[in-house]
N, C-alpha and C. Protein backbone atom coordinates (compact mmCIF):
# COMPACT_ATOMS: atom_id res chain seq x y z
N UNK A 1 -55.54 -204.21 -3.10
CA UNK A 1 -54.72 -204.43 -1.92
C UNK A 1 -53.27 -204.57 -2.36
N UNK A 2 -52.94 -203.91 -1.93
CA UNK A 2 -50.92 -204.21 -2.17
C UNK A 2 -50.44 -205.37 -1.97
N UNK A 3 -49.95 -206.09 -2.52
CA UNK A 3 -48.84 -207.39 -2.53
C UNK A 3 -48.02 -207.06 -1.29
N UNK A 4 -47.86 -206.40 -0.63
CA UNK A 4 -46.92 -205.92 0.37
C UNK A 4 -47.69 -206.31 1.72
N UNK A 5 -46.85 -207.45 2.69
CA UNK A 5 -47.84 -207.46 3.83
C UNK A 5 -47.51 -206.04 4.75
N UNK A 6 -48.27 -206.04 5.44
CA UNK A 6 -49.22 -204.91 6.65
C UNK A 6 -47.74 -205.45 7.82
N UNK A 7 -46.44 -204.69 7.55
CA UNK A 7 -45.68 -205.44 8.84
C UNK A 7 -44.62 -204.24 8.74
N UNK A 8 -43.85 -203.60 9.88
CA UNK A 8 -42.91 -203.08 9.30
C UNK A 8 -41.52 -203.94 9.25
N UNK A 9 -41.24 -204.79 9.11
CA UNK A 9 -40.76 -205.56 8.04
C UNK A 9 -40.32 -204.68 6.64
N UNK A 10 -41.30 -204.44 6.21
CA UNK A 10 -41.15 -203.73 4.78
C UNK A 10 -40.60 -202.72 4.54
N UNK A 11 -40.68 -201.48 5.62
CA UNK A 11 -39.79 -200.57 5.99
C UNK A 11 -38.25 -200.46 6.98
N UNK A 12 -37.49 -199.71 6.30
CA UNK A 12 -36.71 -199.76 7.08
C UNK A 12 -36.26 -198.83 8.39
N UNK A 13 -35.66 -198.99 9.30
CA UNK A 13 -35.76 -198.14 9.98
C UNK A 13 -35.80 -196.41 10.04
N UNK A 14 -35.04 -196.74 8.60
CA UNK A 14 -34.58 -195.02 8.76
C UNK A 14 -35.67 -194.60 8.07
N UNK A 15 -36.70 -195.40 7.40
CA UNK A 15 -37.84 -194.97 6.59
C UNK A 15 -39.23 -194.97 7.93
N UNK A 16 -38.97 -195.94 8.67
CA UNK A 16 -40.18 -195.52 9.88
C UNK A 16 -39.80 -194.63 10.19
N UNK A 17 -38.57 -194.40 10.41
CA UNK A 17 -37.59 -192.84 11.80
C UNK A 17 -38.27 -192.18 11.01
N UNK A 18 -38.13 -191.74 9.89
CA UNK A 18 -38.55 -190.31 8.61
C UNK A 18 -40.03 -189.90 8.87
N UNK A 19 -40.69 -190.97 8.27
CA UNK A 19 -42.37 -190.63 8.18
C UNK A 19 -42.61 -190.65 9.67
N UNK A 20 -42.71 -190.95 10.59
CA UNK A 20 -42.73 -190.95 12.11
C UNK A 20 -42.19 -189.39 12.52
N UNK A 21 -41.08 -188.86 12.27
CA UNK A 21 -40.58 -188.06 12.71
C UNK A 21 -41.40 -186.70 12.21
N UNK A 22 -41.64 -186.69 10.76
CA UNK A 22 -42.43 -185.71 10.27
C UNK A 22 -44.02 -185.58 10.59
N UNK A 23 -44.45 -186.87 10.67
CA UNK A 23 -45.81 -187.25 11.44
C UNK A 23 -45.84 -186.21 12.67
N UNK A 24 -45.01 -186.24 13.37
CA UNK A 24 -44.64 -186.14 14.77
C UNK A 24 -44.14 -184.37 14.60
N UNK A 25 -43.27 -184.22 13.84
CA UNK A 25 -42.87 -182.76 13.61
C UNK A 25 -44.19 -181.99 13.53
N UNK A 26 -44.96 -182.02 12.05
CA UNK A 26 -46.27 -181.57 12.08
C UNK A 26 -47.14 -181.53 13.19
N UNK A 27 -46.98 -182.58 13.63
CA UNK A 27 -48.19 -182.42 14.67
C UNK A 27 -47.68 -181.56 15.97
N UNK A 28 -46.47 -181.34 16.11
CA UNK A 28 -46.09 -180.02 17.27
C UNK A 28 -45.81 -179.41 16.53
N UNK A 29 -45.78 -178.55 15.06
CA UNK A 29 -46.08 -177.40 14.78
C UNK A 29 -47.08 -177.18 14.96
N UNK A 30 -48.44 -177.74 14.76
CA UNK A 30 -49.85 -177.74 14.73
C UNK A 30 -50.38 -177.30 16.59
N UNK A 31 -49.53 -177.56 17.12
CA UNK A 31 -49.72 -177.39 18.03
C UNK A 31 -50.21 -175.62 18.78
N UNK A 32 -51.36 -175.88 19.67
CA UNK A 32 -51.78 -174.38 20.16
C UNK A 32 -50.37 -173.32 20.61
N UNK A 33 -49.48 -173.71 21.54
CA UNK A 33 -48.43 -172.65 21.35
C UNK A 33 -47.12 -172.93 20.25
N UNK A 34 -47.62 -173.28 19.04
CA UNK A 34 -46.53 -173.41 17.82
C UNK A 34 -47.72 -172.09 16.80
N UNK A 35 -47.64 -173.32 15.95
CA UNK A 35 -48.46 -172.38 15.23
C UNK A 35 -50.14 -172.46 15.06
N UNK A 36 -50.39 -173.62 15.91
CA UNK A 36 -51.99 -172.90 16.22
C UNK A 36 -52.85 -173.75 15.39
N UNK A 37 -52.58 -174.64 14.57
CA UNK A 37 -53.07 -175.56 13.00
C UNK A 37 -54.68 -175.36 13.55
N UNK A 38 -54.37 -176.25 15.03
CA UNK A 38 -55.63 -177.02 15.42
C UNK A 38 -55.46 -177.22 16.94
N UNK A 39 -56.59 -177.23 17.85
CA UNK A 39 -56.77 -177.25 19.35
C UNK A 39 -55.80 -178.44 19.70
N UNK A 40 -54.90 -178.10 20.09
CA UNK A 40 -54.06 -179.29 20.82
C UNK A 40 -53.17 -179.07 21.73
N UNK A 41 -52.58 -179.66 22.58
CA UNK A 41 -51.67 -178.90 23.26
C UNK A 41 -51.11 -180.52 24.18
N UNK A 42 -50.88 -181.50 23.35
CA UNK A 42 -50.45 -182.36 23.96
C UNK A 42 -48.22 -183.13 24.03
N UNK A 43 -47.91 -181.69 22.99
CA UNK A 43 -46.83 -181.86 22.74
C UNK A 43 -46.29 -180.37 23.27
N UNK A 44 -46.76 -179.93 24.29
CA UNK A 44 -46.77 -178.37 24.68
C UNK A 44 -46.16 -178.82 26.58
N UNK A 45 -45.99 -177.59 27.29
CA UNK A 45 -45.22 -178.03 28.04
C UNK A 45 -46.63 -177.84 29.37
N UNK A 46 -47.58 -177.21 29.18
CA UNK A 46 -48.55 -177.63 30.52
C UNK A 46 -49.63 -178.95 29.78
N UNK A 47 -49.01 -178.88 28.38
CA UNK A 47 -49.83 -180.95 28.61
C UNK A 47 -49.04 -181.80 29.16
N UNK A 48 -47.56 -181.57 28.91
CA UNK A 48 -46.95 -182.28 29.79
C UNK A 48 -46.80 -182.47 30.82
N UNK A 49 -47.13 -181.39 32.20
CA UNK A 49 -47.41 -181.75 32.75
C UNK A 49 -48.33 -182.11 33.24
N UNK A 50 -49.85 -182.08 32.71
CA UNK A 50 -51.19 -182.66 32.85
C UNK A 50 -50.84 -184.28 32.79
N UNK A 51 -50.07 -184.84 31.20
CA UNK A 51 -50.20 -186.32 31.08
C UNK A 51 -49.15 -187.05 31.97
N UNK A 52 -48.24 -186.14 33.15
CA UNK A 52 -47.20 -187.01 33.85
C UNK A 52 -47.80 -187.02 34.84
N UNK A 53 -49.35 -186.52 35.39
CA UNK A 53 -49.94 -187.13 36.68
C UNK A 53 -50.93 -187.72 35.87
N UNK A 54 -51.39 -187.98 34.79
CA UNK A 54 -52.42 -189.01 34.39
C UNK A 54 -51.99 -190.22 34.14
N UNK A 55 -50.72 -190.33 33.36
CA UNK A 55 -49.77 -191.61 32.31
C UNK A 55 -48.38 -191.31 33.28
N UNK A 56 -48.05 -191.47 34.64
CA UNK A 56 -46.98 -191.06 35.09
C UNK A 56 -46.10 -192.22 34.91
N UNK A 57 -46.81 -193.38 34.12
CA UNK A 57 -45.16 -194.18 33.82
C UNK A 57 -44.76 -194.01 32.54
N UNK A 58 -45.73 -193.31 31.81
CA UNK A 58 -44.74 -193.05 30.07
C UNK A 58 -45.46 -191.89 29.97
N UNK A 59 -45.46 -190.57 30.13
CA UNK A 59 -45.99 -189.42 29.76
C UNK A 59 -45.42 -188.97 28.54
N UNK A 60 -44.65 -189.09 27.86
CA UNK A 60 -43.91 -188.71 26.49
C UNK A 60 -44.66 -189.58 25.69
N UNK A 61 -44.75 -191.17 25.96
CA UNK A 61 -45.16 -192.00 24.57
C UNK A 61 -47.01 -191.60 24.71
N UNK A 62 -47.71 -191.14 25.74
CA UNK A 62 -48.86 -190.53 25.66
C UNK A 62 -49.12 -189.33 25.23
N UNK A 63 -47.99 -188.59 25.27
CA UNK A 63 -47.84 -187.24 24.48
C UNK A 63 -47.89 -187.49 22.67
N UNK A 64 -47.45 -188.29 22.61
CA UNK A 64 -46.47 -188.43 21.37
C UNK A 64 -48.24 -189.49 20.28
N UNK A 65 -48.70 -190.11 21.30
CA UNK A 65 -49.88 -191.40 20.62
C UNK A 65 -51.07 -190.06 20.64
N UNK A 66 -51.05 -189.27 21.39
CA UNK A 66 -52.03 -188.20 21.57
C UNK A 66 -51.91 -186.91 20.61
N UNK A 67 -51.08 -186.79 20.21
CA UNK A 67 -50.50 -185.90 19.47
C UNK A 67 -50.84 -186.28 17.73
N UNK A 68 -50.21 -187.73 17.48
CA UNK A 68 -50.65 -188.37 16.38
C UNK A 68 -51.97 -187.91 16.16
N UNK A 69 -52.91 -188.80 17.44
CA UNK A 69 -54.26 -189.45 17.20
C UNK A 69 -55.11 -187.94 16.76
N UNK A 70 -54.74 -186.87 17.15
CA UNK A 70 -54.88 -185.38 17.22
C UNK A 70 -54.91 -185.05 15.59
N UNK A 71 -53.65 -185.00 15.11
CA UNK A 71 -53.14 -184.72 13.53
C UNK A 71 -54.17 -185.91 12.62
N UNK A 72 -53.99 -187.02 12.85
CA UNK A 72 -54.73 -187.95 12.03
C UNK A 72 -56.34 -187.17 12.00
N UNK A 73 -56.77 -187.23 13.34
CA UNK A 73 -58.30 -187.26 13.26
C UNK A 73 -58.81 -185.47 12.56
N UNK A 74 -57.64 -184.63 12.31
CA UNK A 74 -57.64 -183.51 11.47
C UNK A 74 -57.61 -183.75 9.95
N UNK A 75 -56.84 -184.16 10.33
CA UNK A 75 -56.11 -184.49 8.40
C UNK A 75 -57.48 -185.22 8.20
N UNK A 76 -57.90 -186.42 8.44
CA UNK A 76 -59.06 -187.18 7.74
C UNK A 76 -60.42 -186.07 7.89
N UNK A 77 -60.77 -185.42 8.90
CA UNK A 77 -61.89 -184.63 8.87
C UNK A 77 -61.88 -183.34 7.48
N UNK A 78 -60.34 -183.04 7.27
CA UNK A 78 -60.06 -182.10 6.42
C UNK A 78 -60.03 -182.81 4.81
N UNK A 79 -59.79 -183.87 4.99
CA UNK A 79 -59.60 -184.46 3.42
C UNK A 79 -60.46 -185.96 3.16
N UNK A 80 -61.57 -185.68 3.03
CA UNK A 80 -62.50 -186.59 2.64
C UNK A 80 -62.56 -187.69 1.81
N UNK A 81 -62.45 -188.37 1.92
CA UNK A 81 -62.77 -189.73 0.31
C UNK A 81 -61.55 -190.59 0.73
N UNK A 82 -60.84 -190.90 -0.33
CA UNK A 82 -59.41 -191.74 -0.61
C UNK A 82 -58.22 -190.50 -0.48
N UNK A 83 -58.22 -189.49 -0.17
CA UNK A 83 -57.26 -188.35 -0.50
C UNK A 83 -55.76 -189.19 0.36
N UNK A 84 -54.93 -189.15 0.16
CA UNK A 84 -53.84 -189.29 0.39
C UNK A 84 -52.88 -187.98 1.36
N UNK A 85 -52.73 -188.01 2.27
CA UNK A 85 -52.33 -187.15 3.10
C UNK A 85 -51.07 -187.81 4.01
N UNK A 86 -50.20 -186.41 4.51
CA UNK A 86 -49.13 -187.33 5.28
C UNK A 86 -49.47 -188.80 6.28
N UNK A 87 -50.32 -188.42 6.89
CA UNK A 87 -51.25 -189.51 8.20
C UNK A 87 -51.98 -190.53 7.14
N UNK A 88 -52.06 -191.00 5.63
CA UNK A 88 -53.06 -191.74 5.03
C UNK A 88 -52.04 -191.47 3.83
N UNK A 89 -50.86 -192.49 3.48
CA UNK A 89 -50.18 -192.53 2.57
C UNK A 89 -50.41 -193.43 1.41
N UNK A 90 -51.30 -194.00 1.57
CA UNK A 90 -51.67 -194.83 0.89
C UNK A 90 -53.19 -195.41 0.85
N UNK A 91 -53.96 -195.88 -0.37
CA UNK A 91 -55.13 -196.68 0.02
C UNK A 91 -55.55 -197.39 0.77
N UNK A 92 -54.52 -198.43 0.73
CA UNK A 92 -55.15 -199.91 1.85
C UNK A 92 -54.81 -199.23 2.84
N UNK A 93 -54.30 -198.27 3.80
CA UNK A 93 -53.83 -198.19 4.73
C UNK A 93 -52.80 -198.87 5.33
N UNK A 94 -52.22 -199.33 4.31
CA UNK A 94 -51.10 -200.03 4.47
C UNK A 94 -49.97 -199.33 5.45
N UNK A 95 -49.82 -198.26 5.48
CA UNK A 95 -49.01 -197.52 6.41
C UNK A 95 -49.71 -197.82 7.89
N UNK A 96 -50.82 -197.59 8.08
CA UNK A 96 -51.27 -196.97 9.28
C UNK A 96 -51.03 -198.53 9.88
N UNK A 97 -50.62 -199.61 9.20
CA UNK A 97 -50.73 -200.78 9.69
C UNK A 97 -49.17 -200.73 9.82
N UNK A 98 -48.57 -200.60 9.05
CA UNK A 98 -47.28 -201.21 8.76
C UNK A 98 -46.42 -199.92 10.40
N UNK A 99 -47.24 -198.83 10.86
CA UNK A 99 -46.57 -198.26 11.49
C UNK A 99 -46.83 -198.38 13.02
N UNK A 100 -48.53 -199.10 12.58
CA UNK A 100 -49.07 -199.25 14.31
C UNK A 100 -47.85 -199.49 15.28
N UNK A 101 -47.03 -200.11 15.60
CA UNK A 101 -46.33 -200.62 16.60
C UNK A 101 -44.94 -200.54 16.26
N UNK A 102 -44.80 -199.35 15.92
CA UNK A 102 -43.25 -198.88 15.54
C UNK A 102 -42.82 -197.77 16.71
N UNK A 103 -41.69 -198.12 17.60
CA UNK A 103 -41.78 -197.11 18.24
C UNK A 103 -41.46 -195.84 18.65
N UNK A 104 -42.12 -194.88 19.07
CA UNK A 104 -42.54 -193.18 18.89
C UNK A 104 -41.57 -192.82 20.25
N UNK A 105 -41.05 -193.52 21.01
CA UNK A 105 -40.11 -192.69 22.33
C UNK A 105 -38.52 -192.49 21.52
N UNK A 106 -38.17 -193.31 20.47
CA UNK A 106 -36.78 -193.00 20.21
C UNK A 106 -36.95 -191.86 18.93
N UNK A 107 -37.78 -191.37 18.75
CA UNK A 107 -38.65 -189.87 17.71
C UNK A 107 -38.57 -188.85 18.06
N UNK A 108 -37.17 -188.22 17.68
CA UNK A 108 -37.23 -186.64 18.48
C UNK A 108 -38.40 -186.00 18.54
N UNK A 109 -38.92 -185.28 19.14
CA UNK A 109 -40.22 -184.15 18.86
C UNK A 109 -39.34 -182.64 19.41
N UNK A 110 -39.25 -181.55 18.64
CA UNK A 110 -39.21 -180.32 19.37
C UNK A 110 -39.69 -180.47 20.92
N UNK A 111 -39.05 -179.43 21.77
CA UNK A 111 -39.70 -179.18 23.02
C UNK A 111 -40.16 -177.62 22.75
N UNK A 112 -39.27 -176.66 22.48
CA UNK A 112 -39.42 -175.37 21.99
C UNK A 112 -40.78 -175.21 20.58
N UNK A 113 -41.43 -174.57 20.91
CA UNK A 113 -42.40 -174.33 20.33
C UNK A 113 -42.21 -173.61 18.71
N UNK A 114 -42.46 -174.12 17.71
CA UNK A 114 -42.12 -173.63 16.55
C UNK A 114 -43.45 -173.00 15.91
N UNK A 115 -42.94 -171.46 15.76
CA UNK A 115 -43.34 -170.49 15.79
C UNK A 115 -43.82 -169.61 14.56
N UNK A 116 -42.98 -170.17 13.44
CA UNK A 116 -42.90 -169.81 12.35
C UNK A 116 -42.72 -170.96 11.39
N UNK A 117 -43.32 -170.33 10.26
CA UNK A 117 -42.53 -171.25 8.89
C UNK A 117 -41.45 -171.46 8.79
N UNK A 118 -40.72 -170.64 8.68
CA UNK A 118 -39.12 -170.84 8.41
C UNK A 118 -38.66 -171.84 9.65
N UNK A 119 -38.79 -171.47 10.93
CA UNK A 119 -38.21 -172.31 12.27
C UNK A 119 -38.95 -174.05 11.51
N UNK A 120 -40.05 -174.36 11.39
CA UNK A 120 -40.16 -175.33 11.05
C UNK A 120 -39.67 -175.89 9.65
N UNK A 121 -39.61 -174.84 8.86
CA UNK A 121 -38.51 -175.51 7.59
C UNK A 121 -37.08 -175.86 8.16
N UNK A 122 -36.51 -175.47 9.19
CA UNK A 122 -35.09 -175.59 9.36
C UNK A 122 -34.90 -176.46 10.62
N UNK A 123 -36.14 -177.25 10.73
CA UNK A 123 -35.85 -178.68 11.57
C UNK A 123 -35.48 -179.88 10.98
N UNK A 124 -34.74 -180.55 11.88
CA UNK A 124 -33.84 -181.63 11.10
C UNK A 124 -34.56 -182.34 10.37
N UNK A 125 -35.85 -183.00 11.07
CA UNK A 125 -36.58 -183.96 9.81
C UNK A 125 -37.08 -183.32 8.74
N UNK A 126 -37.28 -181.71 8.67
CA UNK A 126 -37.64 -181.61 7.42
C UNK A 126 -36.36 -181.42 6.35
N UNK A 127 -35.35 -181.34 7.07
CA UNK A 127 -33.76 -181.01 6.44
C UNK A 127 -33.47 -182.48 5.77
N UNK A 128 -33.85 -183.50 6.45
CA UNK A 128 -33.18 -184.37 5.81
C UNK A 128 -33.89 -185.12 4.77
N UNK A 129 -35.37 -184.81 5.19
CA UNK A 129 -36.19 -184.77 3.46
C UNK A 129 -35.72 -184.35 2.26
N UNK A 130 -35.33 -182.95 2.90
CA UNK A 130 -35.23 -181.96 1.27
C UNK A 130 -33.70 -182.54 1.11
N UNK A 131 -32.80 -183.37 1.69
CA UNK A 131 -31.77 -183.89 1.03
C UNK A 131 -31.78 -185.20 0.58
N UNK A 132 -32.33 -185.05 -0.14
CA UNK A 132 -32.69 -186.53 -0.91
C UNK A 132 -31.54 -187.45 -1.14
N UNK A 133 -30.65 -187.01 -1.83
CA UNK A 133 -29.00 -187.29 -1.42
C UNK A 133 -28.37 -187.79 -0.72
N UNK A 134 -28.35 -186.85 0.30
CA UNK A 134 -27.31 -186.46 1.30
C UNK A 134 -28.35 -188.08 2.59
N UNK A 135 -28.98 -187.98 2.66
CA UNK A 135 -29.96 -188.59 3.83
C UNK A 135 -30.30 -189.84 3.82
N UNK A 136 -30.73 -190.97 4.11
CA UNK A 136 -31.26 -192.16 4.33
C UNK A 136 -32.17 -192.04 3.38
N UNK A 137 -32.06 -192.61 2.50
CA UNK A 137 -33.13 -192.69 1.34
C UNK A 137 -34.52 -193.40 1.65
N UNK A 138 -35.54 -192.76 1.98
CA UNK A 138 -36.84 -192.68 2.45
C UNK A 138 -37.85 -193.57 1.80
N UNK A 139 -37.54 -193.18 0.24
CA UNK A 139 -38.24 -194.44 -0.29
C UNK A 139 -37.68 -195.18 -1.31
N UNK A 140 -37.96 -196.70 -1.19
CA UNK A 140 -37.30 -197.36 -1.68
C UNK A 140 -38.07 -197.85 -3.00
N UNK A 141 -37.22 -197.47 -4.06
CA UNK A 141 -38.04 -198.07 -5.86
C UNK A 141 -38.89 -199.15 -5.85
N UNK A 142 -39.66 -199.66 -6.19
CA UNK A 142 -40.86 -200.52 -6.00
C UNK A 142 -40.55 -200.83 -4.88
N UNK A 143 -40.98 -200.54 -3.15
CA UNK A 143 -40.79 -201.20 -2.22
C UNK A 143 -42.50 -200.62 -1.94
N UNK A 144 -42.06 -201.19 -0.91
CA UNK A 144 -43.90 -201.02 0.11
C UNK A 144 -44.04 -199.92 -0.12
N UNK A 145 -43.95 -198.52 -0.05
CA UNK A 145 -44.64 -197.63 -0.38
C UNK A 145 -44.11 -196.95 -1.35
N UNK A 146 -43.52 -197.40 -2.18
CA UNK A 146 -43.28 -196.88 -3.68
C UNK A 146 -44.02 -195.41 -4.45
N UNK A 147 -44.56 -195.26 -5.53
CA UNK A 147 -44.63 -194.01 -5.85
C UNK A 147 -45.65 -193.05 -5.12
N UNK A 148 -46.85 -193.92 -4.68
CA UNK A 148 -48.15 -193.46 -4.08
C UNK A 148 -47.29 -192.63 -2.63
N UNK A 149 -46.29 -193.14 -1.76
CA UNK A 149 -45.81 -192.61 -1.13
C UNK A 149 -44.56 -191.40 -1.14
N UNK A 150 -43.82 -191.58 -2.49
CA UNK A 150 -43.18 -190.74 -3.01
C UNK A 150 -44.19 -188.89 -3.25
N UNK A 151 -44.83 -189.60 -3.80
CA UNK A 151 -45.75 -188.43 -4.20
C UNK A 151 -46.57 -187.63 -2.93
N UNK A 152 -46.70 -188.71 -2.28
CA UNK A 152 -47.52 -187.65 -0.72
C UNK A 152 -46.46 -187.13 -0.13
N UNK A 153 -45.30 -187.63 -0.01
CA UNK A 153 -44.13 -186.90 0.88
C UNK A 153 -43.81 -185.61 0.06
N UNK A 154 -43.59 -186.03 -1.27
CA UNK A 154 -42.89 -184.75 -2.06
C UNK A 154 -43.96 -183.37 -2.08
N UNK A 155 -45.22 -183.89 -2.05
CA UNK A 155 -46.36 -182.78 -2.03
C UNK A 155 -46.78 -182.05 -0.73
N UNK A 156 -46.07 -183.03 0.65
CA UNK A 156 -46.63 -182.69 1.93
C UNK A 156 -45.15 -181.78 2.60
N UNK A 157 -44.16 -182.07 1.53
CA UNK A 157 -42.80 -180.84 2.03
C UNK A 157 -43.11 -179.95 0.24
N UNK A 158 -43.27 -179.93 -0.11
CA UNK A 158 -44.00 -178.83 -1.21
C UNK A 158 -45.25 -177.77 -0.61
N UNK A 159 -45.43 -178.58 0.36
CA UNK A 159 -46.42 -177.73 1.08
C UNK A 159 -46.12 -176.81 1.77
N UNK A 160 -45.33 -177.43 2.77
CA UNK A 160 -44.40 -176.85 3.74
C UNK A 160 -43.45 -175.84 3.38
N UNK A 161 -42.82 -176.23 1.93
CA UNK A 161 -41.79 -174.91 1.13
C UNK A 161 -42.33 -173.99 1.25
N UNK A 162 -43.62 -173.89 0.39
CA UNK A 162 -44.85 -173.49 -0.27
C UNK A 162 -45.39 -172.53 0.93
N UNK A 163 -45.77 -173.07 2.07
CA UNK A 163 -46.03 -171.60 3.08
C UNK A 163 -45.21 -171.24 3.65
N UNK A 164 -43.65 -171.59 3.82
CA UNK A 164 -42.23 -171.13 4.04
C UNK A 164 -41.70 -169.82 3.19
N UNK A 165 -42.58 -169.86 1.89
CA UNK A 165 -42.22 -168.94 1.34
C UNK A 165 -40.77 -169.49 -0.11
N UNK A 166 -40.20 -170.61 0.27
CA UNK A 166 -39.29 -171.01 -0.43
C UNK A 166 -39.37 -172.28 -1.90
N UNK A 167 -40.71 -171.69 -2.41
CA UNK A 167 -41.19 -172.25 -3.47
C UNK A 167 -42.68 -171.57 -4.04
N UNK A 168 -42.58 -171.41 -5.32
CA UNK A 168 -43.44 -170.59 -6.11
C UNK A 168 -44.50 -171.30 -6.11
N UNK A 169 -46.01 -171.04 -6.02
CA UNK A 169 -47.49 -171.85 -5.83
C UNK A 169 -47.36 -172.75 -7.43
């Protein structure tokens, strides 16, 4: 178990904004009119209007918890055991705790459907990843999600290069 309590506390904002935003990016690329990952269509524009007569006082933050719950329950069906994946950054689940109640309405999401690799390499949250530099520094040297999280981010936009075409296998 990590020395680190289960709070976001531990993160900082611009480090929830980041992993939240890419959480959230992925999962409307994944989307049926983006690129198709997986059956979903809750970040698409006739789920939207399906969830604003079901959830008609927050249809975005039901878009947005539906959308997650969508990508998570993929990613874990696709990667079995302890695997470490964007949605499961860690063992204890220390993320999935530390993010429960962080909130997803101030989280840009595309509205325009991203269509391609490249269109999704050249969205802001993945732009301000690959500027490690230039950007809100994402992870912090021994902090709460230290290297175990270093390593899933750097491998889960290595991925993303990687079928972009803008990095060698």
């Amino acid at each position: 178990m990590s020395e680190y309590a289960a709070s976001t506390e531990n993160l900082t904002p611009e480090e929830t904004g980041a992993i939240l935003g890419l959480r959230l990016l992925i999962a409307r690329a994944a989307n049926r009119d983006s690129l198709a990952w997986w059956d979903d269509e809750s970040l698409t524009p006739p789920g939207g209007f399906l969830l604003e007569r079901v959830f008609p006082t927050a249809p975005a933050l039901a878009a947005r918890s539906l959308a997650l719950a969508a990508a998570v329950a993929r990613h874990e069906a696709a990667c079995t055991g302890e695997v470490l994946h964007l949605y499961h950054l860690d063992a204890d689940n220390q993320d999935g705790l530390a993010l429960r109640f962080a909130p997803l309405l101030p989280i840009p999401v595309p509205r325009e459907p991203i269509v391609t690799m490249d269109a999704l390499r050249h969205q802001d949250t993945v732009c301000t990843l690959l500027s490690w530099g230039g950007g809100p520094e994402l992870l912090r040297e021994g902090g709460y999600l230290g290297a175990v999280t270093s390593r899933a981010m750097v491998e889960t936009v290595a991925y993303v290069l990687q079928r972009a075409g803008r990095m060698d296998s």
